[in-house]
C-alpha atoms as a PDB file:
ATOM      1  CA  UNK A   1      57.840   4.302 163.549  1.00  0.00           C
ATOM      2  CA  UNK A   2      61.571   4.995 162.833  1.00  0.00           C
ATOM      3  CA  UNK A   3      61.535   3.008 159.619  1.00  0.00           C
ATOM      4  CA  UNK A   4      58.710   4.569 157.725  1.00  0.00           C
ATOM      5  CA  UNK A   5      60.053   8.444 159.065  1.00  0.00           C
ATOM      6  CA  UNK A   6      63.394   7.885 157.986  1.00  0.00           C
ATOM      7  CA  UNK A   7      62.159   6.312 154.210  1.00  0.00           C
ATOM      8  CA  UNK A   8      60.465   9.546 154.414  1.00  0.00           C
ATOM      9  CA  UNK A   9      63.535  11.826 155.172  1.00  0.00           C
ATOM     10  CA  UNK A  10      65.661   9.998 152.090  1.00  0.00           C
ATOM     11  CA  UNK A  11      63.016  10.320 150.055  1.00  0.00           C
ATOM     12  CA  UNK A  12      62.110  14.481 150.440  1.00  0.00           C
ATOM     13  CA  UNK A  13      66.396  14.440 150.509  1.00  0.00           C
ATOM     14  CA  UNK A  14      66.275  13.013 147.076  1.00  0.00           C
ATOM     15  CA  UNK A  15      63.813  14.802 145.785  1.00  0.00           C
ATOM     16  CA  UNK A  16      65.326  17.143 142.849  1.00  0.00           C
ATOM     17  CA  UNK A  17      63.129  19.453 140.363  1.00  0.00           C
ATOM     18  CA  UNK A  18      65.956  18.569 137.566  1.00  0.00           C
ATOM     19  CA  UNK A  19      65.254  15.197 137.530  1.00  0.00           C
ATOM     20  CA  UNK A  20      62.232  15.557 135.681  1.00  0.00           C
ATOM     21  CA  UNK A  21      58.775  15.303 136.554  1.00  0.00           C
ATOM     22  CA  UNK A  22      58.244  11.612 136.571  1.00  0.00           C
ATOM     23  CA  UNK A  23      61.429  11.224 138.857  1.00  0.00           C
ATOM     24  CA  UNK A  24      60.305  13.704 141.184  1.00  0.00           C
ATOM     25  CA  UNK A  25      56.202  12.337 141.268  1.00  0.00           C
ATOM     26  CA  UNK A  26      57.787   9.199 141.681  1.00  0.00           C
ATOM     27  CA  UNK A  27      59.404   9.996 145.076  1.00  0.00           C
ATOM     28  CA  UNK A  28      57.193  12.318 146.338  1.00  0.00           C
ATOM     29  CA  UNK A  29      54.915   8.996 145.882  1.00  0.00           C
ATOM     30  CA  UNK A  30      57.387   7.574 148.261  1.00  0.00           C
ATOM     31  CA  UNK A  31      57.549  10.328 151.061  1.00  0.00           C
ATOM     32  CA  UNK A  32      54.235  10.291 151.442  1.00  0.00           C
ATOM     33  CA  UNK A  33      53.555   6.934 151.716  1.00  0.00           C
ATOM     34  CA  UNK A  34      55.670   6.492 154.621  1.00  0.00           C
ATOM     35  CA  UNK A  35      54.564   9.885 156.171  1.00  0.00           C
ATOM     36  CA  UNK A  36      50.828   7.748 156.100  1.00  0.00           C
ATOM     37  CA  UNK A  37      52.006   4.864 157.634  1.00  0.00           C
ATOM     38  CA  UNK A  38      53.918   6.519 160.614  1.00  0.00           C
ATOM     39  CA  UNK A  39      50.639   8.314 160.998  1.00  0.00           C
ATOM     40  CA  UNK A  40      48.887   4.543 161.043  1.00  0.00           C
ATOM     41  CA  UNK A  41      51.253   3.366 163.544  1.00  0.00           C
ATOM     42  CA  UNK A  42      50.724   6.915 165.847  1.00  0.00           C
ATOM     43  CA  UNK A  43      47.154   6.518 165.893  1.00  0.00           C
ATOM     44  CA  UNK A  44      47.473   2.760 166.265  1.00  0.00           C
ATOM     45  CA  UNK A  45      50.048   3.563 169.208  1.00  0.00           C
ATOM     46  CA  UNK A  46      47.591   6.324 170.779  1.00  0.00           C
ATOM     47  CA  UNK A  47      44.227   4.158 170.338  1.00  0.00           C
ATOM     48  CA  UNK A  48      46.119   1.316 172.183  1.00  0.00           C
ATOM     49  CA  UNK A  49      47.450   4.011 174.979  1.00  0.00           C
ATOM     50  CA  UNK A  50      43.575   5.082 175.219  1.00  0.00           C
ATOM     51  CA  UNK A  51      42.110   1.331 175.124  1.00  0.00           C
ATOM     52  CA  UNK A  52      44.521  -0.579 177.985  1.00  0.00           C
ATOM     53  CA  UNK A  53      43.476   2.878 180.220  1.00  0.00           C
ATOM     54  CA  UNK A  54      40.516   2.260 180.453  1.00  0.00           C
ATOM     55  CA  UNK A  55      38.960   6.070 178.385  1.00  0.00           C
ATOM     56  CA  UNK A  56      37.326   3.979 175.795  1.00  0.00           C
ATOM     57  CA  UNK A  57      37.408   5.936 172.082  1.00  0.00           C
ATOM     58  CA  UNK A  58      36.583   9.278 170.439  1.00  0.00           C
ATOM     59  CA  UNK A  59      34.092   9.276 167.656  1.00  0.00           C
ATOM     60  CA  UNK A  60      33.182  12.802 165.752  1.00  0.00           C
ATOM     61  CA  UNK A  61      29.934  12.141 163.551  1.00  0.00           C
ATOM     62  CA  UNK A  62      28.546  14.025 161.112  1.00  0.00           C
ATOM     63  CA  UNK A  63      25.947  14.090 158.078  1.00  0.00           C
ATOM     64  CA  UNK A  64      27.592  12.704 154.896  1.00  0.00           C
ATOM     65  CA  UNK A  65      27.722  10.709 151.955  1.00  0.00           C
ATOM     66  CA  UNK A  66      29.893   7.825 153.355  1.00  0.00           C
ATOM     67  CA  UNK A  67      30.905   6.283 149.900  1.00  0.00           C
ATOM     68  CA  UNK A  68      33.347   9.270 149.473  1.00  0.00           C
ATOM     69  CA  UNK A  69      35.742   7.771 151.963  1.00  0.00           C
ATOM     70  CA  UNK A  70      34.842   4.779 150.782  1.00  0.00           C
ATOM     71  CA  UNK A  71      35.724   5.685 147.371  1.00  0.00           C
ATOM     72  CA  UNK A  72      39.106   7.410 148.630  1.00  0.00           C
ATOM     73  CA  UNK A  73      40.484   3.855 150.300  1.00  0.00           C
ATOM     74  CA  UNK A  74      39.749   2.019 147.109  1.00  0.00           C
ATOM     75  CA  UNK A  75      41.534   4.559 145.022  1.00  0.00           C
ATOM     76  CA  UNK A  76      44.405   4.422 147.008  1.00  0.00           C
ATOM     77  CA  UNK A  77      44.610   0.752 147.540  1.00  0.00           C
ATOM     78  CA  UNK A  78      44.185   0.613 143.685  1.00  0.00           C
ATOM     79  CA  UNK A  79      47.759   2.953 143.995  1.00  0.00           C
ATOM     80  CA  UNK A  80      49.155   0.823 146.781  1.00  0.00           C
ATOM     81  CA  UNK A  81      49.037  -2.577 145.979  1.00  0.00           C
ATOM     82  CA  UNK A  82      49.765  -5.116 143.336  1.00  0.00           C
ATOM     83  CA  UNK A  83      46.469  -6.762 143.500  1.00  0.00           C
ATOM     84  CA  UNK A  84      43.086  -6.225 141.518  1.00  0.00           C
ATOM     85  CA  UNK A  85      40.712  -4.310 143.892  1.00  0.00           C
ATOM     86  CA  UNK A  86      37.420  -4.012 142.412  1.00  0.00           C
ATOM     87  CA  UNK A  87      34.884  -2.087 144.060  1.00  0.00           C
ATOM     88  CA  UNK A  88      31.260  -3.092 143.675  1.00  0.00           C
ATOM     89  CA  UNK A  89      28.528  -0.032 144.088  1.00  0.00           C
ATOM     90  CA  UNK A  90      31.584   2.850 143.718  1.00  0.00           C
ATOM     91  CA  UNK A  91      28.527   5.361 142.245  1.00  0.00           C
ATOM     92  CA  UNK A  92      25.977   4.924 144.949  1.00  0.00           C
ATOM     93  CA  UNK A  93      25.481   7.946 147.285  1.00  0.00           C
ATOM     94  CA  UNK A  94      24.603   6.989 151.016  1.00  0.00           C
ATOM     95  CA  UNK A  95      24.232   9.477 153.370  1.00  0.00           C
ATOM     96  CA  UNK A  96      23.854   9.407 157.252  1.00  0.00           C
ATOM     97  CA  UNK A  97      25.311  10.102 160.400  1.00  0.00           C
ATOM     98  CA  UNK A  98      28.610   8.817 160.475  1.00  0.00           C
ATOM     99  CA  UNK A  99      32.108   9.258 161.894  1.00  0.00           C
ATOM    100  CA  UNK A 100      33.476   9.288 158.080  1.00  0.00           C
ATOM    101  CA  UNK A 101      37.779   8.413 159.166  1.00  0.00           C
ATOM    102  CA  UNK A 102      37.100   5.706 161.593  1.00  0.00           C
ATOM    103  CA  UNK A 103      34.980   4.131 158.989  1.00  0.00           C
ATOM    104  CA  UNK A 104      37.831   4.749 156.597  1.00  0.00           C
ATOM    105  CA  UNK A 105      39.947   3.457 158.911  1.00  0.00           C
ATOM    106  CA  UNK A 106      38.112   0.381 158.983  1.00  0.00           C
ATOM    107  CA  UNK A 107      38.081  -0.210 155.593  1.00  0.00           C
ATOM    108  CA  UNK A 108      41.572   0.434 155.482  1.00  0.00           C
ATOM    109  CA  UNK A 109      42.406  -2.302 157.647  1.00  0.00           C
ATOM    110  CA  UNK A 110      39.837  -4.832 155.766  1.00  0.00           C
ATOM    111  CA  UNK A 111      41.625  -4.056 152.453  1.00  0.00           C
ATOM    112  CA  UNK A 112      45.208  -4.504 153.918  1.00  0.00           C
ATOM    113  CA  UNK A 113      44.626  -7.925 155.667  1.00  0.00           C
ATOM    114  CA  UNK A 114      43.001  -8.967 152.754  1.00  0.00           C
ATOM    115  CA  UNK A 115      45.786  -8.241 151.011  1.00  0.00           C
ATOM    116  CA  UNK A 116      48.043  -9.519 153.337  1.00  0.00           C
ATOM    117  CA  UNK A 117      46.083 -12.933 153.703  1.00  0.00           C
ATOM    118  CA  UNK A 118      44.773 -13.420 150.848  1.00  0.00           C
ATOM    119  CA  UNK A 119      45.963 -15.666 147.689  1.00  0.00           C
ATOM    120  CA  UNK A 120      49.063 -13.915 146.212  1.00  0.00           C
ATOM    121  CA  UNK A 121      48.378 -11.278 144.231  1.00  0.00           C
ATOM    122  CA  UNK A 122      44.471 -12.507 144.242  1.00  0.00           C
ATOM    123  CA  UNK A 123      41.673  -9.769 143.852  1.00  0.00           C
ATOM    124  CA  UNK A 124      40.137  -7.997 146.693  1.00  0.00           C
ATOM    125  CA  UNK A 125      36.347  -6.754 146.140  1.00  0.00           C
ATOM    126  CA  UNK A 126      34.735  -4.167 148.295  1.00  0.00           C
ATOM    127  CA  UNK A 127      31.413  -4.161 148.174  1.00  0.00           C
ATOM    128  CA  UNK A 128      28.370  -1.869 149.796  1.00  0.00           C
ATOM    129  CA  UNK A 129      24.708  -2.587 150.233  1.00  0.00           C
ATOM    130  CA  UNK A 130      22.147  -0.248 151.547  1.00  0.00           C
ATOM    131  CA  UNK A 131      19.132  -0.927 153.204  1.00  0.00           C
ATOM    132  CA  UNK A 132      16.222   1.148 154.539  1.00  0.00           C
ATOM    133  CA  UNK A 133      18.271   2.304 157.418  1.00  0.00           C
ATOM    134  CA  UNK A 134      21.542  -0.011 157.307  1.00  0.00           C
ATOM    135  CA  UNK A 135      25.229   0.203 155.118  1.00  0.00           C
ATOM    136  CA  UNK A 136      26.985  -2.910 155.084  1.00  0.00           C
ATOM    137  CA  UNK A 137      30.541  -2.339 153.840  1.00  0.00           C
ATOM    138  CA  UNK A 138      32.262  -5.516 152.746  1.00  0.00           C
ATOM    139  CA  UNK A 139      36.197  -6.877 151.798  1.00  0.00           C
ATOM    140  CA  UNK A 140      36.315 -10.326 150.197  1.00  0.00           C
ATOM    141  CA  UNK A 141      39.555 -12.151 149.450  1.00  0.00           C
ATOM    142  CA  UNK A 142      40.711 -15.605 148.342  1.00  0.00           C
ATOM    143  CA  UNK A 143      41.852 -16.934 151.316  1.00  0.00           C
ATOM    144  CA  UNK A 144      41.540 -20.500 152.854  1.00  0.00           C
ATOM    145  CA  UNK A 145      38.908 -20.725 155.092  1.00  0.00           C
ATOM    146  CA  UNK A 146      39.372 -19.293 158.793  1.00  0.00           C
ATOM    147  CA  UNK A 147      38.757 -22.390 161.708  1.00  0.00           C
ATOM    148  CA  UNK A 148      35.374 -21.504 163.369  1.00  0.00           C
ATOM    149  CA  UNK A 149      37.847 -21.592 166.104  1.00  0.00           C
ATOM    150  CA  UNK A 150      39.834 -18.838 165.416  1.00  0.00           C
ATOM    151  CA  UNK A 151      36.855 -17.045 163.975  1.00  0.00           C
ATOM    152  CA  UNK A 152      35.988 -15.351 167.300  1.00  0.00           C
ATOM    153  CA  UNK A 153      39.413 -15.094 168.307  1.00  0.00           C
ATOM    154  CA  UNK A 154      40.390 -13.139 166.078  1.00  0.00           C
ATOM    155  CA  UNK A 155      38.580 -10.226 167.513  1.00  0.00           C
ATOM    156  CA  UNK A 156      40.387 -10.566 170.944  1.00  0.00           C
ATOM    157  CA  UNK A 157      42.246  -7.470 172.078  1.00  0.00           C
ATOM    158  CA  UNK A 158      45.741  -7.808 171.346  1.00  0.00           C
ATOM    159  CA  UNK A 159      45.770 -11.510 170.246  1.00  0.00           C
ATOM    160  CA  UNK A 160      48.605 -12.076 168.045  1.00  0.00           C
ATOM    161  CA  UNK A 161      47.600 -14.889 166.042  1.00  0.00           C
ATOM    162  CA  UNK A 162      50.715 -17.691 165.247  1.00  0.00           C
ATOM    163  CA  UNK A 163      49.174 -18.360 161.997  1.00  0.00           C
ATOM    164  CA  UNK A 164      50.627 -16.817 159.224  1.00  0.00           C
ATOM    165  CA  UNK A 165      49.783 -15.301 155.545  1.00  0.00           C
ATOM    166  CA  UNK A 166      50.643 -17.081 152.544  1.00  0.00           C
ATOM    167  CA  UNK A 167      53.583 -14.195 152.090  1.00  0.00           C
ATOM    168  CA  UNK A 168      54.781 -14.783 155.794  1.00  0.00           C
ATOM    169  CA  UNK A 169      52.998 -12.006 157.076  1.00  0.00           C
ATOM    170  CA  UNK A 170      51.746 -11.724 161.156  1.00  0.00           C
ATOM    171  CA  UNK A 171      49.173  -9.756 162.337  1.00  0.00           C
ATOM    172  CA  UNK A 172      48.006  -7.916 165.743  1.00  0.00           C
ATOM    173  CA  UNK A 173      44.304  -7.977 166.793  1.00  0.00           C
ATOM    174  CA  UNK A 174      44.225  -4.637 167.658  1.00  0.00           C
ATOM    175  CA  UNK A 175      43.478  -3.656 164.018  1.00  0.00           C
ATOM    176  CA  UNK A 176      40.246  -5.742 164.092  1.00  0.00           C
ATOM    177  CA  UNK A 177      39.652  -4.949 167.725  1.00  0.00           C
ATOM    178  CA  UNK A 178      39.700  -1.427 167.116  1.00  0.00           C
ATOM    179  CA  UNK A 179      37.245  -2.175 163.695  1.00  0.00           C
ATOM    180  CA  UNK A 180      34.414  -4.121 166.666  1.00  0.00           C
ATOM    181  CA  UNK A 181      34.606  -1.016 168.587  1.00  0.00           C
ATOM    182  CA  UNK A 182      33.486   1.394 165.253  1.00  0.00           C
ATOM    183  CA  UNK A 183      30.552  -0.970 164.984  1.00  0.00           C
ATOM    184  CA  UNK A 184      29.730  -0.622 168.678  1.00  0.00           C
ATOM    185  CA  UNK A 185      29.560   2.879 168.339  1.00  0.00           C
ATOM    186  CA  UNK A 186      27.698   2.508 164.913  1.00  0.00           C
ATOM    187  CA  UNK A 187      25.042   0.579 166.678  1.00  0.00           C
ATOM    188  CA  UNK A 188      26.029  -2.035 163.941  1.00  0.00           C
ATOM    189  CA  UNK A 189      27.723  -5.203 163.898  1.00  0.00           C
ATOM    190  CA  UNK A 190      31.052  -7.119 162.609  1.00  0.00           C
ATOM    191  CA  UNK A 191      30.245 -10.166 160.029  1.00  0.00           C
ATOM    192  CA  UNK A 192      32.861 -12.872 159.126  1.00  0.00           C
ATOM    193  CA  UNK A 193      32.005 -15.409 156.255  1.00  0.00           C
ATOM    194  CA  UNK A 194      35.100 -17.931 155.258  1.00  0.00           C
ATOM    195  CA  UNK A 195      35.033 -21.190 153.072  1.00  0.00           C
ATOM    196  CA  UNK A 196      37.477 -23.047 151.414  1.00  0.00           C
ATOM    197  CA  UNK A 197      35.109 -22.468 148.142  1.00  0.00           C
ATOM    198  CA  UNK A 198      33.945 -18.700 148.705  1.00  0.00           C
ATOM    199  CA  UNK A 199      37.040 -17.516 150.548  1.00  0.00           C
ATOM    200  CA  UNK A 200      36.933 -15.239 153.772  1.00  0.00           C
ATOM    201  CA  UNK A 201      34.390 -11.813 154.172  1.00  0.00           C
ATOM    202  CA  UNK A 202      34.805  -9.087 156.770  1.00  0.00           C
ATOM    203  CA  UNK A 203      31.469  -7.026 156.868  1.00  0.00           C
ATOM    204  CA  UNK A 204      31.047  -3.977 158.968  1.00  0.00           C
ATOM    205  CA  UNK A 205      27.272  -3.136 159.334  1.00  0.00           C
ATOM    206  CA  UNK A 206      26.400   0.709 160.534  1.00  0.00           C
ATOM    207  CA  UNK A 207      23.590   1.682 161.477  1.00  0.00           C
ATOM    208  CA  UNK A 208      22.665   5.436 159.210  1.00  0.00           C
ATOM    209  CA  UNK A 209      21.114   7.763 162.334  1.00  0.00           C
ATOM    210  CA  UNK A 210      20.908   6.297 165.190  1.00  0.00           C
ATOM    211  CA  UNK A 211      23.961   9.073 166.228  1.00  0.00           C
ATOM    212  CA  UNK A 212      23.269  12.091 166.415  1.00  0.00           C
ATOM    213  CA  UNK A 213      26.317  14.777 164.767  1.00  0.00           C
ATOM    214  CA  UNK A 214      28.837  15.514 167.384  1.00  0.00           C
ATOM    215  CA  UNK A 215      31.341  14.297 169.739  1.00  0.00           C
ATOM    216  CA  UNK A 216      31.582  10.696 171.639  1.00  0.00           C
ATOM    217  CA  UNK A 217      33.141   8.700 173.653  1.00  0.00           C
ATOM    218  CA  UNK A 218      32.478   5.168 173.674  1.00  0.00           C
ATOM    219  CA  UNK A 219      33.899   2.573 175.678  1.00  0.00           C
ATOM    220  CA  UNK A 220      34.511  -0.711 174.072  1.00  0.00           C
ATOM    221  CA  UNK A 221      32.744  -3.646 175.128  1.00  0.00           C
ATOM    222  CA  UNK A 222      34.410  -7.325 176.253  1.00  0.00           C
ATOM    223  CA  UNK A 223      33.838  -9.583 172.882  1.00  0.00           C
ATOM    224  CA  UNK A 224      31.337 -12.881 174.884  1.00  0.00           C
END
């Protein structure tokens, strides 16, 4: 967390009306990027602290129209990275009874390992379907095909998987962990498609009521 804080702090310390508007945009841009990622990594930090204890996860639902956080992560990965991120059903409304920043959160994490994993600087779609009484929220990328192997593995709480991204990056199962236990409490489900010719698809499948609005904890479950 010290890196992202202390971009953070140099940035604000630069910041100077007199260089112009642009300038100033420009590293406010900055600051608040890596104010969002040291957020990330707390509530990363705190979900692990919550998860190894034993006291399961908070959930708050609500009634609303889910494609507005939807529509929020796909803006700002649009702002964030490099690639093309097309977003397939951005004007739908679907409402239900949802917990609206884990399933941001979610998403979040499917666009950035796409990203990460994916072919460089290869287009990301996310795309949502709804059904009578189902959302499935999808993230598609380029990559090469996952082992069937590794495919249930990667779930695993805090498996750090040796592979690597075409860019060199690694990743931590606890952001995909963390995505299973969402579902759980969605009454939904966790999809993964990957072939060498379609390329790799994490689906998150919610379920629209079956939660009532309110508070709730929910313990997560040992993958089988």
């Amino acid at each position: 967390m010290q890196n992202p804080i202390s971009a953070a702090l140099f940035a604000v310390k630069m910041m100077k009306h007199e260089d112009g508007p642009e300038t100033f945009e420009k590293i406010q841009g900055m600051a608040v990027n890596s104010l969002n990622r040291s957020v990330d990594l707390i509530e990363n930090l705190l979900d692990s602290i919550t998860i190894e204890a034993g006291e399961g996860m908070n959930f708050n639902f609500s009634e609303q129209n889910i494609m507005e956080f939807v529509n929020a992560v796909h803006q700002e990965a649009v702002e964030s990275y490099s690639n093309t991120i097309h977003f397939e059903g951005k004007d739908e409304t679907i409402n239900g009874v949802f917990d609206g920043t884990m399933v941001r959160r979610v998403l979040e994490n499917f666009v950035s390992n796409a990203v990460k994993y994916g072919r460089n600087n290869g287009p990301v779609t996310i795309t949502c379907r709804n059904s009578e009484d189902t959302v499935e929220i999808s993230v598609h990328n380029e990559e090469e095909r996952i082992a069937p192997e590794r495919q249930k593995a990667i779930f695993e709480f805090l498996n750090t998987s040796r592979g690597q991204g075409p860019r060199g990056f690694k990743s931590r199962g606890m952001g995909l962990y963390l995505v299973k236990a969402v579902a759980e409490a969605h009454a939904g489900e966790l999809k993964l498609q990957s072939s060498n010719e379609g390329g790799t698809t994490f689906s998150i499948i919610l379920h629209e009521f079956k939660n009532e609005p309110g508070q709730m904890r929910s313990a997560i479950k040992n993958i089988s």
